[in-house]
C-alpha atoms as a PDB file:
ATOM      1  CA  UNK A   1     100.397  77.965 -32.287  1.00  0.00           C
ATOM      2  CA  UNK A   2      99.110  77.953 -36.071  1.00  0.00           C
ATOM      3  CA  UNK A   3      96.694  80.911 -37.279  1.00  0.00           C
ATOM      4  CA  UNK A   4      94.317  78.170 -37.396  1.00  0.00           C
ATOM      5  CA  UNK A   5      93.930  77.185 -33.851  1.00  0.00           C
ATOM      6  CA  UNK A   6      93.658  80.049 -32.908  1.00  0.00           C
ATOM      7  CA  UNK A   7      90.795  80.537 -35.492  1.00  0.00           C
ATOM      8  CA  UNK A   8      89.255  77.223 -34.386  1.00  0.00           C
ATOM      9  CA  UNK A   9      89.064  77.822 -30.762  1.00  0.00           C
ATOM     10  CA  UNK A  10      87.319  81.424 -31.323  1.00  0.00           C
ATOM     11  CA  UNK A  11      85.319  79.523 -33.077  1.00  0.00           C
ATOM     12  CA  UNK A  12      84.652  77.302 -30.133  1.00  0.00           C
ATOM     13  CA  UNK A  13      84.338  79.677 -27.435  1.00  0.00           C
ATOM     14  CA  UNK A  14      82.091  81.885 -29.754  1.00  0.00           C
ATOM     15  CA  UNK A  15      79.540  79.095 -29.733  1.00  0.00           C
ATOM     16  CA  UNK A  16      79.352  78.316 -26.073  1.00  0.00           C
ATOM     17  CA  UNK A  17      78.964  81.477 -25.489  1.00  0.00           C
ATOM     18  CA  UNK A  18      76.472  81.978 -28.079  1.00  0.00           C
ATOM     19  CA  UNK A  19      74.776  78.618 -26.917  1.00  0.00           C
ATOM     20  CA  UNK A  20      74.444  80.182 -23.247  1.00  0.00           C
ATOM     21  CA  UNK A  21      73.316  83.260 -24.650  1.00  0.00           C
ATOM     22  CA  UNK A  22      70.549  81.798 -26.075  1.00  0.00           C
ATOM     23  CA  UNK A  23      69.738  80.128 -23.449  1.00  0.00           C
ATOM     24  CA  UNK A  24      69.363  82.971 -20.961  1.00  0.00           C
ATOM     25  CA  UNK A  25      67.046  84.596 -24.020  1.00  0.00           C
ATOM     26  CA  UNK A  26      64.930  81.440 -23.740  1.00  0.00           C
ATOM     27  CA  UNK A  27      64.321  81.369 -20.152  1.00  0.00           C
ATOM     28  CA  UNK A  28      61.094  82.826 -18.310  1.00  0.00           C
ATOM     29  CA  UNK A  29      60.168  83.317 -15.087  1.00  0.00           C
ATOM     30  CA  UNK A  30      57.486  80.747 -13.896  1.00  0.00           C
ATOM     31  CA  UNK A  31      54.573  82.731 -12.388  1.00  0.00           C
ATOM     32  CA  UNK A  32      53.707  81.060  -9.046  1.00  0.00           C
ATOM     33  CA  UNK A  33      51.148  82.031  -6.517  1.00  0.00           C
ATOM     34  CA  UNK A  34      51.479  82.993  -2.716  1.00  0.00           C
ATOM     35  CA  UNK A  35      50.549  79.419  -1.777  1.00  0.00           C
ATOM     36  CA  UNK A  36      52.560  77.354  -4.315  1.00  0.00           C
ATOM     37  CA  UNK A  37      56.033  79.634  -3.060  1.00  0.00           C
ATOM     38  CA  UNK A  38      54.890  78.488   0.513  1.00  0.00           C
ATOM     39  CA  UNK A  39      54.440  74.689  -0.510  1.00  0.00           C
ATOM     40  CA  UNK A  40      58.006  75.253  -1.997  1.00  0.00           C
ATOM     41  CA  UNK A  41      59.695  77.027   1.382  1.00  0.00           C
ATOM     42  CA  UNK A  42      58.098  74.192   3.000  1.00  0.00           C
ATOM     43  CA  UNK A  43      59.567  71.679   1.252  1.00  0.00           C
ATOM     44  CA  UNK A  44      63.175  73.309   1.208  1.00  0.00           C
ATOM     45  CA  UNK A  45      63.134  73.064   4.682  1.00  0.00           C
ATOM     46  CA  UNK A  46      61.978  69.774   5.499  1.00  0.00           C
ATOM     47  CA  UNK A  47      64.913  68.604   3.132  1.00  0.00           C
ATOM     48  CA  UNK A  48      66.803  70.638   4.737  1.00  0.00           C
ATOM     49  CA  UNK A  49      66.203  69.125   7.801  1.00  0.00           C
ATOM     50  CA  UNK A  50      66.021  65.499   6.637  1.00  0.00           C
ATOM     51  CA  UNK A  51      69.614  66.126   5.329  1.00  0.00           C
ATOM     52  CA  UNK A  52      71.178  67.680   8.822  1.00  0.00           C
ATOM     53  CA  UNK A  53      69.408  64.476  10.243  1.00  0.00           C
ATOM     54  CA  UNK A  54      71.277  61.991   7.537  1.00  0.00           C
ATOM     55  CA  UNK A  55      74.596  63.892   8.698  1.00  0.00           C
END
């Protein structure tokens, strides 16, 4: 391949990567409380259960 392929897909995997570093920089942690992580656990299981039912 050409010099310039080469060149062009460093170029390309330099900026997803960059893009997904960025990304991971940007993300926080969402504070919850005791109660709203209970609500959630609740939820994931009665999903979970409504989807072994749909099976």
């Amino acid at each position: 391949m050409p010099w310039y392929i080469w060149l062009l897909l460093a170029l390309v995997i330099g900026t997803v990567i960059g893009g997904l570093l960025m990304l991971r920089a940007g993300a926080r942690k969402i504070p919850l409380t005791e109660e709203q992580k209970q609500r959630i656990a609740q939820r994931n299981a009665e999903a979970d259960a409504q989807d072994a039912r749909d099976r």
